[in-house]
PDB file of N, CA and C in Angstrom:
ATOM      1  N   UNK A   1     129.345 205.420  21.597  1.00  0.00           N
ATOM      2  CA  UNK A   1     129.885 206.578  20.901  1.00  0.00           C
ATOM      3  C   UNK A   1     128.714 207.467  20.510  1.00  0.00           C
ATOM      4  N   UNK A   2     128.283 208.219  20.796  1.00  0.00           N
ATOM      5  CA  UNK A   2     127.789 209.193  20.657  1.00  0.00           C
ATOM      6  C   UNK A   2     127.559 209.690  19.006  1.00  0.00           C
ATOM      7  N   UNK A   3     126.052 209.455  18.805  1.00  0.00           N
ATOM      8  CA  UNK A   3     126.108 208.885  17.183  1.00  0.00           C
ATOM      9  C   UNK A   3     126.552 210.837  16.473  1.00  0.00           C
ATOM     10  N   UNK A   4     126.741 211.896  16.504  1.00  0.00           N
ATOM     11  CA  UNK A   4     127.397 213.062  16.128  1.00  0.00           C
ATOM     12  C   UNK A   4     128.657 212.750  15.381  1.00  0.00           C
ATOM     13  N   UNK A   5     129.418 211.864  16.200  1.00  0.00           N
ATOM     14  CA  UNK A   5     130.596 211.253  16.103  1.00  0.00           C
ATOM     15  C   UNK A   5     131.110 210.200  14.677  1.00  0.00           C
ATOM     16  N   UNK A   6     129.907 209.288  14.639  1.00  0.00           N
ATOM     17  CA  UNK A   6     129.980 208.189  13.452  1.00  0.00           C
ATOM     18  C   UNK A   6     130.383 208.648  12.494  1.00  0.00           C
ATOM     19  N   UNK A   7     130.038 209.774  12.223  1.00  0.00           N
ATOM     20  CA  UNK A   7     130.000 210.435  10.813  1.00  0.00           C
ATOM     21  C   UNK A   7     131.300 210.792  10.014  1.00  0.00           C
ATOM     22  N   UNK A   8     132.302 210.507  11.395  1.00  0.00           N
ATOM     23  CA  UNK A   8     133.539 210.646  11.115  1.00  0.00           C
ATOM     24  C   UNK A   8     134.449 209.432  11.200  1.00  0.00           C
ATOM     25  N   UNK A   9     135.045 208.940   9.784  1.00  0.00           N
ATOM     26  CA  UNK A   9     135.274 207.468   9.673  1.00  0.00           C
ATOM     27  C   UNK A   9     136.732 207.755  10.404  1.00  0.00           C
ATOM     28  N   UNK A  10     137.452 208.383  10.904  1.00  0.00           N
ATOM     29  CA  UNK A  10     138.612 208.454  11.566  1.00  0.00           C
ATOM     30  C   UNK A  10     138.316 208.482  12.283  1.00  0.00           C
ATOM     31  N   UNK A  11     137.682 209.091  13.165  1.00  0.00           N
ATOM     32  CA  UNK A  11     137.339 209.223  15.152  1.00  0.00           C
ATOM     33  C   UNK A  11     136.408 207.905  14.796  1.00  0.00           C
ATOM     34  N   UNK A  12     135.718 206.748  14.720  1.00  0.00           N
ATOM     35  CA  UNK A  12     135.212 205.820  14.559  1.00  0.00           C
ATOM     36  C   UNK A  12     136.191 204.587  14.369  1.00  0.00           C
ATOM     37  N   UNK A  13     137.393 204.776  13.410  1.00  0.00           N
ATOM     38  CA  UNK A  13     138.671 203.918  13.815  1.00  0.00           C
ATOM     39  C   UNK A  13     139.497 204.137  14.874  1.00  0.00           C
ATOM     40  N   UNK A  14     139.338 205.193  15.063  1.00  0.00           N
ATOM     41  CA  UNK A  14     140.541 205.487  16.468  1.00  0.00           C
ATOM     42  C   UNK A  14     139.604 205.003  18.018  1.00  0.00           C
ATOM     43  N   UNK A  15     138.303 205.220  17.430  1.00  0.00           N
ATOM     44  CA  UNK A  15     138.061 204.952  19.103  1.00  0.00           C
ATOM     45  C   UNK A  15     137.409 203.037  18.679  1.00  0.00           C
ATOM     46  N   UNK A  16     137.932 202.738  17.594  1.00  0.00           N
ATOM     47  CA  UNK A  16     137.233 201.429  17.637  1.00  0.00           C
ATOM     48  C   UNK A  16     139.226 200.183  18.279  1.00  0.00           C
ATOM     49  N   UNK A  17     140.116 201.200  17.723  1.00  0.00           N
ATOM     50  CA  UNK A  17     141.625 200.933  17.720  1.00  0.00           C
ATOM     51  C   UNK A  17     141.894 200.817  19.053  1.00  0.00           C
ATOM     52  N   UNK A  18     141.387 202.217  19.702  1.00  0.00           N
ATOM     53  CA  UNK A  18     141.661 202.431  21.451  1.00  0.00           C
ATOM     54  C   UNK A  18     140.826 201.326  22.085  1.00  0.00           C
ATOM     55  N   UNK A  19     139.499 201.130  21.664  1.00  0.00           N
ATOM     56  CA  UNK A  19     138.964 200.406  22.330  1.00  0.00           C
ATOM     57  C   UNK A  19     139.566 199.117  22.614  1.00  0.00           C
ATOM     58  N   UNK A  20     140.086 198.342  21.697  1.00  0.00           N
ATOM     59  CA  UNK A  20     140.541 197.403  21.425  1.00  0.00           C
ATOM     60  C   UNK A  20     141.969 197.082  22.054  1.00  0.00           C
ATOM     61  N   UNK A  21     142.648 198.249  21.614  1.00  0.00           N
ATOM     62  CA  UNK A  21     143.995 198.456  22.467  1.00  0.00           C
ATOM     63  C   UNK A  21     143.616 198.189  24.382  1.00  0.00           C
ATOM     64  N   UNK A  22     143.291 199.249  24.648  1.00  0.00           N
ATOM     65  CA  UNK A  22     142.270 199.054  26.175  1.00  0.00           C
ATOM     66  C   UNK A  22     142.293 197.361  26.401  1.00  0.00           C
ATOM     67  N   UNK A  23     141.672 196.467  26.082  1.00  0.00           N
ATOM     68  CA  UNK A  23     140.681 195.035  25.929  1.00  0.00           C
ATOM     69  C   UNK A  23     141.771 194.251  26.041  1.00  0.00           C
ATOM     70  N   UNK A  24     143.066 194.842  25.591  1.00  0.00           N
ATOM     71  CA  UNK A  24     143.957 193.429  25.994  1.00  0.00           C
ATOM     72  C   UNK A  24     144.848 194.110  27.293  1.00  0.00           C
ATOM     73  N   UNK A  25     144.493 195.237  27.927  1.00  0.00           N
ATOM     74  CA  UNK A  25     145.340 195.205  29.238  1.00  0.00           C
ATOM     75  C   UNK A  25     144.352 194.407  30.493  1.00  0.00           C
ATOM     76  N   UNK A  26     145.219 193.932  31.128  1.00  0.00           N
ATOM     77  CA  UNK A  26     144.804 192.983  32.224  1.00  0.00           C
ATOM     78  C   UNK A  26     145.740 193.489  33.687  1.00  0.00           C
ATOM     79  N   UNK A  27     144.966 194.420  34.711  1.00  0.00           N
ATOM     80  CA  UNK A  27     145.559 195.055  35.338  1.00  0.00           C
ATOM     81  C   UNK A  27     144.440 195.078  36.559  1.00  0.00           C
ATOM     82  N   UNK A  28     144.555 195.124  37.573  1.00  0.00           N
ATOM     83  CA  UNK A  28     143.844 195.356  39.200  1.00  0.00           C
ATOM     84  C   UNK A  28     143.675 196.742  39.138  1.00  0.00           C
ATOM     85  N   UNK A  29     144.038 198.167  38.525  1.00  0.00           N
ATOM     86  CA  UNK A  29     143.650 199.243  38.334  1.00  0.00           C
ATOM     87  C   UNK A  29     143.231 199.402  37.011  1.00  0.00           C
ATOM     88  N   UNK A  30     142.989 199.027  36.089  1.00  0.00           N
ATOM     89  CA  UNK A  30     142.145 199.561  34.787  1.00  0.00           C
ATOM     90  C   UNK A  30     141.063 198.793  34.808  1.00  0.00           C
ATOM     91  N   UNK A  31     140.568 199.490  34.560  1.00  0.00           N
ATOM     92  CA  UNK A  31     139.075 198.494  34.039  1.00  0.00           C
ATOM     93  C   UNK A  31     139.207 197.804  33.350  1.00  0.00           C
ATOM     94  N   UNK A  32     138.141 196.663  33.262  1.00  0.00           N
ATOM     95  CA  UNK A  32     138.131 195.399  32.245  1.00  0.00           C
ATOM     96  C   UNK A  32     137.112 195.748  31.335  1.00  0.00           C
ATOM     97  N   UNK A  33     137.879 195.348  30.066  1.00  0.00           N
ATOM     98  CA  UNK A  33     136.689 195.824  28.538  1.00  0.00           C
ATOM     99  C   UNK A  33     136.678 194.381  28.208  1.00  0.00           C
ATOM    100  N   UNK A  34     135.051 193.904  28.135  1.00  0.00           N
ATOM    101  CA  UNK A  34     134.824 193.019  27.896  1.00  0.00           C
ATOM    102  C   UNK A  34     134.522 192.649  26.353  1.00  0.00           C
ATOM    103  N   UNK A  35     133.926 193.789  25.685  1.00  0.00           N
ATOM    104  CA  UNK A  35     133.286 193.798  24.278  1.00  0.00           C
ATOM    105  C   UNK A  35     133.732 195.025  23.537  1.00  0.00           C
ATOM    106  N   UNK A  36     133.844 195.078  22.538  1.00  0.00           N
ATOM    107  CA  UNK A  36     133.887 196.388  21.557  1.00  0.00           C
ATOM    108  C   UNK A  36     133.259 195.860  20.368  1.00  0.00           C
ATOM    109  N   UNK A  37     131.787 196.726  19.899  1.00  0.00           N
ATOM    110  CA  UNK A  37     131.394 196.601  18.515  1.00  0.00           C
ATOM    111  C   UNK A  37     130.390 197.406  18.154  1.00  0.00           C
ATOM    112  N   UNK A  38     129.701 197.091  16.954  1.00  0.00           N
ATOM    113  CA  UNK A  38     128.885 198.491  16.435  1.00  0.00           C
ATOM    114  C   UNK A  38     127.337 196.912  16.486  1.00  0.00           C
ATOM    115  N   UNK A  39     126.306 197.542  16.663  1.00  0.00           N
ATOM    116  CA  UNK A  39     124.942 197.026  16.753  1.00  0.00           C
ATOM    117  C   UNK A  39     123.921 198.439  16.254  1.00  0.00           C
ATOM    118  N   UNK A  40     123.519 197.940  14.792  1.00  0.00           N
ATOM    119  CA  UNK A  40     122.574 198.859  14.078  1.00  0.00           C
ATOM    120  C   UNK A  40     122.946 200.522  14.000  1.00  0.00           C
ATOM    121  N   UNK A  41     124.355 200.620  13.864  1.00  0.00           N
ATOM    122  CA  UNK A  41     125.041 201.913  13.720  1.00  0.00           C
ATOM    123  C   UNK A  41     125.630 202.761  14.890  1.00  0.00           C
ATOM    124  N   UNK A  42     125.406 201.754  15.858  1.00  0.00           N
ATOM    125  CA  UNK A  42     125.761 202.625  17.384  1.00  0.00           C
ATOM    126  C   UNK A  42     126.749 201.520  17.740  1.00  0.00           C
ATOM    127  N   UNK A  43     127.825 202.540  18.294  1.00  0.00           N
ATOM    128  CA  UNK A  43     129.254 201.628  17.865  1.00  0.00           C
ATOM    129  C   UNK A  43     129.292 201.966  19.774  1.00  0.00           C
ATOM    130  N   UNK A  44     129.664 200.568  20.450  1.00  0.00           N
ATOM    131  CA  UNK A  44     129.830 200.919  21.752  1.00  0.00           C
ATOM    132  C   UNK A  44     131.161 200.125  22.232  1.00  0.00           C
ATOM    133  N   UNK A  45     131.452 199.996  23.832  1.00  0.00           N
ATOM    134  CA  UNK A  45     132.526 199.752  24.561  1.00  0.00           C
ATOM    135  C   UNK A  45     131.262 199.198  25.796  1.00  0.00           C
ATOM    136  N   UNK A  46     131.649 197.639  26.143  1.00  0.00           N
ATOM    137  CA  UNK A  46     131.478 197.459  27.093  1.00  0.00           C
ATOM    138  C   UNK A  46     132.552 196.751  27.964  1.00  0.00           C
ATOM    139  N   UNK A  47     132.147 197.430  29.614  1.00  0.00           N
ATOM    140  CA  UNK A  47     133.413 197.609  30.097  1.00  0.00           C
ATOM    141  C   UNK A  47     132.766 196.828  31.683  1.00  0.00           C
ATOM    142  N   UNK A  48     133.353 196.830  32.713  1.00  0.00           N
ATOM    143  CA  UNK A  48     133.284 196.653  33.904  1.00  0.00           C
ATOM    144  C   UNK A  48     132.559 197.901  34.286  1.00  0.00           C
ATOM    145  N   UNK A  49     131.552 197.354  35.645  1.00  0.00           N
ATOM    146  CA  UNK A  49     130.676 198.041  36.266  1.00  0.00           C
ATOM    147  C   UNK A  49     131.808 198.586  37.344  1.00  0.00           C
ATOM    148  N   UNK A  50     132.139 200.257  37.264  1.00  0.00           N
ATOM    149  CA  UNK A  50     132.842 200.582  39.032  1.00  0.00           C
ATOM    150  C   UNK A  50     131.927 201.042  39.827  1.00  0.00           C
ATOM    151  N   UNK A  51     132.866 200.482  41.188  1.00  0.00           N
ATOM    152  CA  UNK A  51     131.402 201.388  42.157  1.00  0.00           C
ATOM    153  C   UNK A  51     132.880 202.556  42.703  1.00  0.00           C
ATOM    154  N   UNK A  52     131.905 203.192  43.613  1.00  0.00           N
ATOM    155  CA  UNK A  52     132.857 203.878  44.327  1.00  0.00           C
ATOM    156  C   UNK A  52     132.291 205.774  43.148  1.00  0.00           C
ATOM    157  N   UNK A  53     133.379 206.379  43.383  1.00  0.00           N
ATOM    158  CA  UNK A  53     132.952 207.559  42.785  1.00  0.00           C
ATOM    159  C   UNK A  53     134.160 208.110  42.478  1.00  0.00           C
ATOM    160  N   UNK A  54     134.299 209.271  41.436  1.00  0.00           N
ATOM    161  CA  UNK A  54     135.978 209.728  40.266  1.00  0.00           C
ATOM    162  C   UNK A  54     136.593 210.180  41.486  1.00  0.00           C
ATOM    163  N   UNK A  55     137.428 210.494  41.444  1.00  0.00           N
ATOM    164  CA  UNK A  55     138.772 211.154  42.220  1.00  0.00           C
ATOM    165  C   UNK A  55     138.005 212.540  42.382  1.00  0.00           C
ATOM    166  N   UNK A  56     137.977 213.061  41.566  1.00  0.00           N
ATOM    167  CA  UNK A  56     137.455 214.423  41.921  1.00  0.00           C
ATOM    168  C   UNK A  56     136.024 214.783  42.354  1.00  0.00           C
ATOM    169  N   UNK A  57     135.124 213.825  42.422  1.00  0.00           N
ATOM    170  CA  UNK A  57     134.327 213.496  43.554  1.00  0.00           C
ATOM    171  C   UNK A  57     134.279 213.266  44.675  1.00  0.00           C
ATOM    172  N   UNK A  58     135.431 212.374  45.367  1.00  0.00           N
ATOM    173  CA  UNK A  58     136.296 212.315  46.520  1.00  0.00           C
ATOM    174  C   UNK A  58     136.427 213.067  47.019  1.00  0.00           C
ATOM    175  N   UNK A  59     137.469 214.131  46.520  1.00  0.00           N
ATOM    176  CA  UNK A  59     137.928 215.210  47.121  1.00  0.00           C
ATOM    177  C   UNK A  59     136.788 216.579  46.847  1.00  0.00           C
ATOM    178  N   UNK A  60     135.635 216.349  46.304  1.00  0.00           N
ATOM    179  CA  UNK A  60     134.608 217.617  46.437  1.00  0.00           C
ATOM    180  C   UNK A  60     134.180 217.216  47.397  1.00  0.00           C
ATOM    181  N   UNK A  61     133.636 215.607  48.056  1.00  0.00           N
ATOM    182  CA  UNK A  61     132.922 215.859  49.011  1.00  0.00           C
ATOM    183  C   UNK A  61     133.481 215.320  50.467  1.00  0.00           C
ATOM    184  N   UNK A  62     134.976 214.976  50.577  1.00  0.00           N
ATOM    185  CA  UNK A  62     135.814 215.211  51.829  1.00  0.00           C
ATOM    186  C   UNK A  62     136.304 216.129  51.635  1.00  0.00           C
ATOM    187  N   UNK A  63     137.194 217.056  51.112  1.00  0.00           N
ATOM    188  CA  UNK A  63     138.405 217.996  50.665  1.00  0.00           C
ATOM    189  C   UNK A  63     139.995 217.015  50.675  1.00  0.00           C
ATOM    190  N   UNK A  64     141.181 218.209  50.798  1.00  0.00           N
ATOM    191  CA  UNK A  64     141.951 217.758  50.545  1.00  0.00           C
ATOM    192  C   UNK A  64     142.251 215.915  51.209  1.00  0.00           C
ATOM    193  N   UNK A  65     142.828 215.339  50.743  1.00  0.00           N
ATOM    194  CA  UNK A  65     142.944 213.736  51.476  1.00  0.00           C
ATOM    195  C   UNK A  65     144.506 213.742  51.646  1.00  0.00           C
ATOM    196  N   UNK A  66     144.092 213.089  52.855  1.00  0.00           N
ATOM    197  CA  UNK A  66     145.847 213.163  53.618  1.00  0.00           C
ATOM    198  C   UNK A  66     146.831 212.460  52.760  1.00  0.00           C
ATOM    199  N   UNK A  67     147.852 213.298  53.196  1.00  0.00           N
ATOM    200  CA  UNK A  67     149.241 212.475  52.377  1.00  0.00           C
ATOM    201  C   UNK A  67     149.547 210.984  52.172  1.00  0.00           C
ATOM    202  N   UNK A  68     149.411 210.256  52.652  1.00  0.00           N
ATOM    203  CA  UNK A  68     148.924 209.086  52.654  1.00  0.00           C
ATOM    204  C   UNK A  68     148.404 207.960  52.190  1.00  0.00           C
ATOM    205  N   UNK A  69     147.040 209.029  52.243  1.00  0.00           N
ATOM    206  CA  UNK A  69     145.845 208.306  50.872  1.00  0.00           C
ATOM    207  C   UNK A  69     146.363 208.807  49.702  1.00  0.00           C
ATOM    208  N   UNK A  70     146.540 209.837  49.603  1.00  0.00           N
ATOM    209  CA  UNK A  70     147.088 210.555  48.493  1.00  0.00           C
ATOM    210  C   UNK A  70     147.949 209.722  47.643  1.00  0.00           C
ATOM    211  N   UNK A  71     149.129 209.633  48.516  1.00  0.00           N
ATOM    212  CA  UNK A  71     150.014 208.390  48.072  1.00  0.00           C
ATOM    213  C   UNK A  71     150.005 207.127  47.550  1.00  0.00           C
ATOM    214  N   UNK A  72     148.677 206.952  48.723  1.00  0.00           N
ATOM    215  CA  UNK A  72     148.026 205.217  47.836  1.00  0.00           C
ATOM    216  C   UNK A  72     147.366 205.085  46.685  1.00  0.00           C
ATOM    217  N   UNK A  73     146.652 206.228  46.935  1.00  0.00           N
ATOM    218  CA  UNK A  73     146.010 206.161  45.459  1.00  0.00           C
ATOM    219  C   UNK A  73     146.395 206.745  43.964  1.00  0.00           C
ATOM    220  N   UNK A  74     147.830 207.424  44.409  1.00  0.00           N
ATOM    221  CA  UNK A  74     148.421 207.783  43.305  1.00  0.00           C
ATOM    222  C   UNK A  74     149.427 206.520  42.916  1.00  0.00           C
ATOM    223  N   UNK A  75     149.909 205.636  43.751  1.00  0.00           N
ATOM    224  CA  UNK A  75     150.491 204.575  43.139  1.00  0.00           C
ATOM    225  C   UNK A  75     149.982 203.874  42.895  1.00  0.00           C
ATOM    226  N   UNK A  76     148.595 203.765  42.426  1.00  0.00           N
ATOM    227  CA  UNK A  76     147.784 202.287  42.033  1.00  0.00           C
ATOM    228  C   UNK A  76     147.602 203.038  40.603  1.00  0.00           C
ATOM    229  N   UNK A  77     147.447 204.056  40.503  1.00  0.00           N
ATOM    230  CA  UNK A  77     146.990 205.230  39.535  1.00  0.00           C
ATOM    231  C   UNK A  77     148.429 205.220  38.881  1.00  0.00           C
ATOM    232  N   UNK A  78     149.577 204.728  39.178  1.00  0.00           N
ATOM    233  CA  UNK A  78     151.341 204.988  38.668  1.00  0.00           C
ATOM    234  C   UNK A  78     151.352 203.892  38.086  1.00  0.00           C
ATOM    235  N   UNK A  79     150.780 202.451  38.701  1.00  0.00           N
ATOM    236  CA  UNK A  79     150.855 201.237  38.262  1.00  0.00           C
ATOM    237  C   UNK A  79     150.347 200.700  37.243  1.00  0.00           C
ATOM    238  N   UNK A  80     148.861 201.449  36.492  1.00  0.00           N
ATOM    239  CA  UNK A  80     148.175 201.088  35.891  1.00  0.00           C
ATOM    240  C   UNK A  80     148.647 201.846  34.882  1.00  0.00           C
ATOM    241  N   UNK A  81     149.226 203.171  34.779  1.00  0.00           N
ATOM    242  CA  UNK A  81     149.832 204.107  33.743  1.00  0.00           C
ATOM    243  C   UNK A  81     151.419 202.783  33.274  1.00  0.00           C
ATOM    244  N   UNK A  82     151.937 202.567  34.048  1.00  0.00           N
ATOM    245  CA  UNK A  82     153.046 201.580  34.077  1.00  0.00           C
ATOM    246  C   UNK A  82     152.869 200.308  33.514  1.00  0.00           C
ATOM    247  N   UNK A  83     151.885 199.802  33.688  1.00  0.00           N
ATOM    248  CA  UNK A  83     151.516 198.582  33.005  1.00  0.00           C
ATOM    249  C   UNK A  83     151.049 198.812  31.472  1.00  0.00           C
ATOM    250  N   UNK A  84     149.886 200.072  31.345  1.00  0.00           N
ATOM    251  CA  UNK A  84     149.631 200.511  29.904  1.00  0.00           C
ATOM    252  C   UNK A  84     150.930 200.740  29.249  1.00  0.00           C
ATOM    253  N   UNK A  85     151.722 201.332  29.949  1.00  0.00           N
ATOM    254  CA  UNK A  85     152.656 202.007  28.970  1.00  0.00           C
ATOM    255  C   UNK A  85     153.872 200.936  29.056  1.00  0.00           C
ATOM    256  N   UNK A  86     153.765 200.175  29.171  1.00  0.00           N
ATOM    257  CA  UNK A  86     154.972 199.172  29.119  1.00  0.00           C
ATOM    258  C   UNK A  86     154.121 198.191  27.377  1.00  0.00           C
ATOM    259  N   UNK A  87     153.256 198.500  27.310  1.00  0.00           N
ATOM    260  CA  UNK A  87     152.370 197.943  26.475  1.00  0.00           C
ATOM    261  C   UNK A  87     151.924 198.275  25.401  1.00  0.00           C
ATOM    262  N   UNK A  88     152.979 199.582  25.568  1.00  0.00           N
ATOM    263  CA  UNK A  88     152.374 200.674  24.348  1.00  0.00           C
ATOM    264  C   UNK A  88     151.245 201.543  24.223  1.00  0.00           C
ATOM    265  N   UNK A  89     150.893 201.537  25.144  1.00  0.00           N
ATOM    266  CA  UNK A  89     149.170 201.803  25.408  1.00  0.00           C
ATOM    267  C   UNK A  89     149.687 203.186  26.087  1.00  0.00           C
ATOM    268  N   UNK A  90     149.139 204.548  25.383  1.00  0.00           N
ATOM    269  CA  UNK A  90     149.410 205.515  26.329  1.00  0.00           C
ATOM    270  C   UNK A  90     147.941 206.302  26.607  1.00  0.00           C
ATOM    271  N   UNK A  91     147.328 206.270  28.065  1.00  0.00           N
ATOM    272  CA  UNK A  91     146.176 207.146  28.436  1.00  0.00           C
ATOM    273  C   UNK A  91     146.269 208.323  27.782  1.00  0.00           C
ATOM    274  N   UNK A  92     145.839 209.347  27.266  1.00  0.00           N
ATOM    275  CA  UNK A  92     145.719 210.944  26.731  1.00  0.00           C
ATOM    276  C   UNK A  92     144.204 211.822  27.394  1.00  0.00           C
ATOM    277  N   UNK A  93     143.995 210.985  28.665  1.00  0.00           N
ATOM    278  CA  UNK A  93     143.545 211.918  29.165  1.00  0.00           C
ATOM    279  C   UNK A  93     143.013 211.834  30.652  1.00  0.00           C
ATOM    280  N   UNK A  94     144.566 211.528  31.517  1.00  0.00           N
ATOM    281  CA  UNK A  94     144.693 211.373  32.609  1.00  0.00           C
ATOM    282  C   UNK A  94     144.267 212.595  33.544  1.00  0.00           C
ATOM    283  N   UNK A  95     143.360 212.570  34.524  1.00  0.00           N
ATOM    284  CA  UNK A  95     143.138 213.701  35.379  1.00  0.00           C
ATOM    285  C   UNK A  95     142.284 212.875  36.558  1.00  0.00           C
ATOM    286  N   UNK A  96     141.478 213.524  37.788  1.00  0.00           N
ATOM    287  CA  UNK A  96     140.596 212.762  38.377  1.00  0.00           C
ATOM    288  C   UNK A  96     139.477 212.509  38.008  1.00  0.00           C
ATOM    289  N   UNK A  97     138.768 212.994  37.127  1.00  0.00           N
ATOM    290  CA  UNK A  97     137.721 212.885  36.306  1.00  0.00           C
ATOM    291  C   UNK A  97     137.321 211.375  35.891  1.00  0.00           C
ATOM    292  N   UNK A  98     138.404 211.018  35.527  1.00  0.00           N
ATOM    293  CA  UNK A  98     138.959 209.610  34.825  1.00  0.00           C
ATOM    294  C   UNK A  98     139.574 208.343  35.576  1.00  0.00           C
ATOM    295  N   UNK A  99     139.396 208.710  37.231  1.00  0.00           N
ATOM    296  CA  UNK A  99     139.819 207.801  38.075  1.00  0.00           C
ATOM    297  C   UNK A  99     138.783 207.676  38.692  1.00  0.00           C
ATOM    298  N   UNK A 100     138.734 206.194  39.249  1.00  0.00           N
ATOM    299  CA  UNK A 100     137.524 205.818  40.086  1.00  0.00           C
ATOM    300  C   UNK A 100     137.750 205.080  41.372  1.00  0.00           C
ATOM    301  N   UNK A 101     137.935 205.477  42.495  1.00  0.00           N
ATOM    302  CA  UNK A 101     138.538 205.374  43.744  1.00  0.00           C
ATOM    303  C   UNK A 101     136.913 204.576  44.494  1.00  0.00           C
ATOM    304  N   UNK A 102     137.135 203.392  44.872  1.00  0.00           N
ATOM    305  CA  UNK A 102     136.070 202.564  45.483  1.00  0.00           C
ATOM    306  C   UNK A 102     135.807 202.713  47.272  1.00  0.00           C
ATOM    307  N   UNK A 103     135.163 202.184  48.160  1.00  0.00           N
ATOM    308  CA  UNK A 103     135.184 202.518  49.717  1.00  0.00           C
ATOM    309  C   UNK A 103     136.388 201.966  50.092  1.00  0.00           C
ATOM    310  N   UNK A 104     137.353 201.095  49.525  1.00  0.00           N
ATOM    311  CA  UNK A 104     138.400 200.561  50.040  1.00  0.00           C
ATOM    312  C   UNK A 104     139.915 201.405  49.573  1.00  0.00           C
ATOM    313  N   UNK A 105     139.418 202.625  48.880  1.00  0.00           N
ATOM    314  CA  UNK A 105     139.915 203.157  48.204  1.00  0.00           C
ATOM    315  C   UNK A 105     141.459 202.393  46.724  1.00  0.00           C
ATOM    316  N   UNK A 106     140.130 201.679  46.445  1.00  0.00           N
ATOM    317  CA  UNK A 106     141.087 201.045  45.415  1.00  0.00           C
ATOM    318  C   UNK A 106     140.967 201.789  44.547  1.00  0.00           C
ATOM    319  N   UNK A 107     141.737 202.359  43.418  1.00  0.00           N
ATOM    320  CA  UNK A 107     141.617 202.771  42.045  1.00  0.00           C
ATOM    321  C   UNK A 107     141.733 202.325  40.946  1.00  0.00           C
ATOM    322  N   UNK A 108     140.781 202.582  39.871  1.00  0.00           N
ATOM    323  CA  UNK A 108     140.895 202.171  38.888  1.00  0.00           C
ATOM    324  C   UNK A 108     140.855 203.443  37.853  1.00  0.00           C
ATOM    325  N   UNK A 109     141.201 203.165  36.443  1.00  0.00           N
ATOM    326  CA  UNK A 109     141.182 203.981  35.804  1.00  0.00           C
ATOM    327  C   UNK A 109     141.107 203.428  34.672  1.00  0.00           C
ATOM    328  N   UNK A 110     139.286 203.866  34.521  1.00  0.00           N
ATOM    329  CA  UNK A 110     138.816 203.724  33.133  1.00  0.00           C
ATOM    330  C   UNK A 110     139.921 203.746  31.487  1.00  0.00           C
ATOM    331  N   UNK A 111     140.107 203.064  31.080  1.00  0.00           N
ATOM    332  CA  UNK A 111     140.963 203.606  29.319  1.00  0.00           C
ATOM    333  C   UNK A 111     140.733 203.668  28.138  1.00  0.00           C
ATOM    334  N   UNK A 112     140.633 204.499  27.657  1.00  0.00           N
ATOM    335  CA  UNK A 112     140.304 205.081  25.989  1.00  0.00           C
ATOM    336  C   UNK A 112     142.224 205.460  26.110  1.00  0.00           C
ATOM    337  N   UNK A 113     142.532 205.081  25.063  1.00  0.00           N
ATOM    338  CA  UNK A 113     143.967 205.111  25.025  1.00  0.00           C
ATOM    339  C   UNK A 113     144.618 204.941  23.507  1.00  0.00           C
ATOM    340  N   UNK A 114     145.745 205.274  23.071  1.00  0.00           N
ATOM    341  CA  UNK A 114     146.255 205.103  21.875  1.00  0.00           C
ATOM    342  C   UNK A 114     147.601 204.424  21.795  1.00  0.00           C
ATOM    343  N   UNK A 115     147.114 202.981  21.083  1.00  0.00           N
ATOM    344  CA  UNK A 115     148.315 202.136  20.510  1.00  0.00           C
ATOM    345  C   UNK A 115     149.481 203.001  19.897  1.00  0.00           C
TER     346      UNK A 115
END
């Protein structure tokens, strides 16, 4: 967390809440959060290493991606929204930015999210 941030004891519970919320989904498209805690005032999230590069990296450096892929990778991207939200867990800030599409084009999608 970006120490600017600490200073504010509400955005410091909410992203310590999300974090936590995040940590108990167990899904083949979200990332895995292994840790959430604060060490000498710097409050962090550790998470799974992705490889691969965001969605909107993808498509800057192929262009548009065929209907297809499109498709595949929007239902792995449907599944993982589906599994959060069956869980109570809702993403608030879904875009490609926030997706991470691997060479096998698997997706995952990082979560900061609210119980």
């Amino acid at each position: 967390l970006p120490p600017h941030f600490t200073f504010d004891r509400q955005f410091v519970e909410r992203f310590r809440r999300e974090a936590q919320a995040a940590a108990r989904l167990q899904h083949p498209n979200i990332v895995d959060i292994y840790d959430v805690g604060v060490e000498d005032g710097v409050h962090y999230i550790v998470m799974e290493l992705l490889s691969g590069r965001t969605l909107t990296r993808l498509v800057a450096d192929e262009g548009p991606l065929p209907p297809e892929r499109t498709s595949r990778i929007a239902g792995q991207v449907a599944a993982a929204l589906d599994h959060a939200h069956r869980r109570g867990v809702v993403h608030r800030d879904v875009k490609p930015a926030n997706i991470f599409v691997d060479q096998d084009d698997h997706a995952t999608r990082p979560t900061l999210a609210s119980p």
